[in-house]
Protein backbone atom coordinates (compact mmCIF):
# COMPACT_ATOMS: atom_id res chain seq x y z
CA UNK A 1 -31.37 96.40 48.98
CA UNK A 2 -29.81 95.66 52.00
CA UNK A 3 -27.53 92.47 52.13
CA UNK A 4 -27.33 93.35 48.42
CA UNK A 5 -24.00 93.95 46.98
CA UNK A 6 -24.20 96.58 44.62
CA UNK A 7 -23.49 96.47 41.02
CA UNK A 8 -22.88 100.12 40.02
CA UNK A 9 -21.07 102.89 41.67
CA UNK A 10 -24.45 104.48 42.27
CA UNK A 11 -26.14 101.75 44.23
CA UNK A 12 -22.46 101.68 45.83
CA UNK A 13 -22.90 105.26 46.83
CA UNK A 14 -26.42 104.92 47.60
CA UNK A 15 -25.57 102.43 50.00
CA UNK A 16 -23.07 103.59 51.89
CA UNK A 17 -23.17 106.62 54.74
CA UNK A 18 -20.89 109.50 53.71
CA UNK A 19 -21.66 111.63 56.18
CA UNK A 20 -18.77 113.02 58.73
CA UNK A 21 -18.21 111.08 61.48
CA UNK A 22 -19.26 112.89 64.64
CA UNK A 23 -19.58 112.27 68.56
CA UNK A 24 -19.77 108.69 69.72
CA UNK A 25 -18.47 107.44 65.98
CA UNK A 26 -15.46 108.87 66.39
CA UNK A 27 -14.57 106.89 69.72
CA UNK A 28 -14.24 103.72 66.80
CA UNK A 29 -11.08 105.77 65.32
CA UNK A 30 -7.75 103.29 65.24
CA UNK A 31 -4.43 104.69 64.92
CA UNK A 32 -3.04 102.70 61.85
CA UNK A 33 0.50 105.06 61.41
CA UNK A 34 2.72 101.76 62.96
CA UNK A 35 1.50 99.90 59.89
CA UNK A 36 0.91 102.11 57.32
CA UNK A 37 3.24 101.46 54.01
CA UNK A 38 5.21 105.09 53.31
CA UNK A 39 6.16 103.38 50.00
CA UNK A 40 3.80 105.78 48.22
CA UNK A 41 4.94 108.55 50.36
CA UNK A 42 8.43 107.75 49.17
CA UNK A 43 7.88 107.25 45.33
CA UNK A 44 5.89 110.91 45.11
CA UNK A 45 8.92 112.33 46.40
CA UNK A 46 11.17 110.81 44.68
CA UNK A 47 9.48 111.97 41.20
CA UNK A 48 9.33 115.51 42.67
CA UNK A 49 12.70 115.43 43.12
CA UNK A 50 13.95 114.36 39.66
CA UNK A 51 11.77 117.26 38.06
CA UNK A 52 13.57 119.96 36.28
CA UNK A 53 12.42 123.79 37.89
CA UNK A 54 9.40 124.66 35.50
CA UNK A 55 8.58 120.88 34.63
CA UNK A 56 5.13 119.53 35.33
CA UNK A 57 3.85 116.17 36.27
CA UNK A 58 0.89 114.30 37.01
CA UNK A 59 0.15 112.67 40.84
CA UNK A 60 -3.46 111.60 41.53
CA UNK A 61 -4.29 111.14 45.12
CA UNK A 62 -7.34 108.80 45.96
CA UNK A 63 -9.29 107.31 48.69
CA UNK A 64 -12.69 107.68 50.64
CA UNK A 65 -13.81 111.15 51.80
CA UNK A 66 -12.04 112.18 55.23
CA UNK A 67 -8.71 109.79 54.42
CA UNK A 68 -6.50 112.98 54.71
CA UNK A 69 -5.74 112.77 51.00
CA UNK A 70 -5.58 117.18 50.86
């Protein structure tokens, strides 16, 4: 399978390595915070703000394991 692109979310899992990075992997880490968009960051807040005390909403967080999303 390899130099395959995969077709399914399995053989997309199955692929890829989703173990923690540890020791010499970690020396490949790249600050991205100058570029990052807070756009997101900024429209989550600005829904939490405009809820009433007691009213719910919906916000689903996503990205790869280890992205910080908790």
């Amino acid at each position: 399978m390899i130099g395959d692109r995969a077709t399914t979310l399995k053989e997309a899992y199955r692929i890829c390595n989703v173990e923690p990075l540890q020791g010499e992997t970690l020396k490949y880490y790249v600050d991205l915070s100058d570029i990052r968009k807070t756009e997101a960051i900024e429209n989550v807040s600005t829904t939490l703000d405009f809820l009433e005390p007691g009213e719910c909403t919906k916000i689903v967080f996503t990205g790869h394991r280890g992205c910080w999303k908790s």
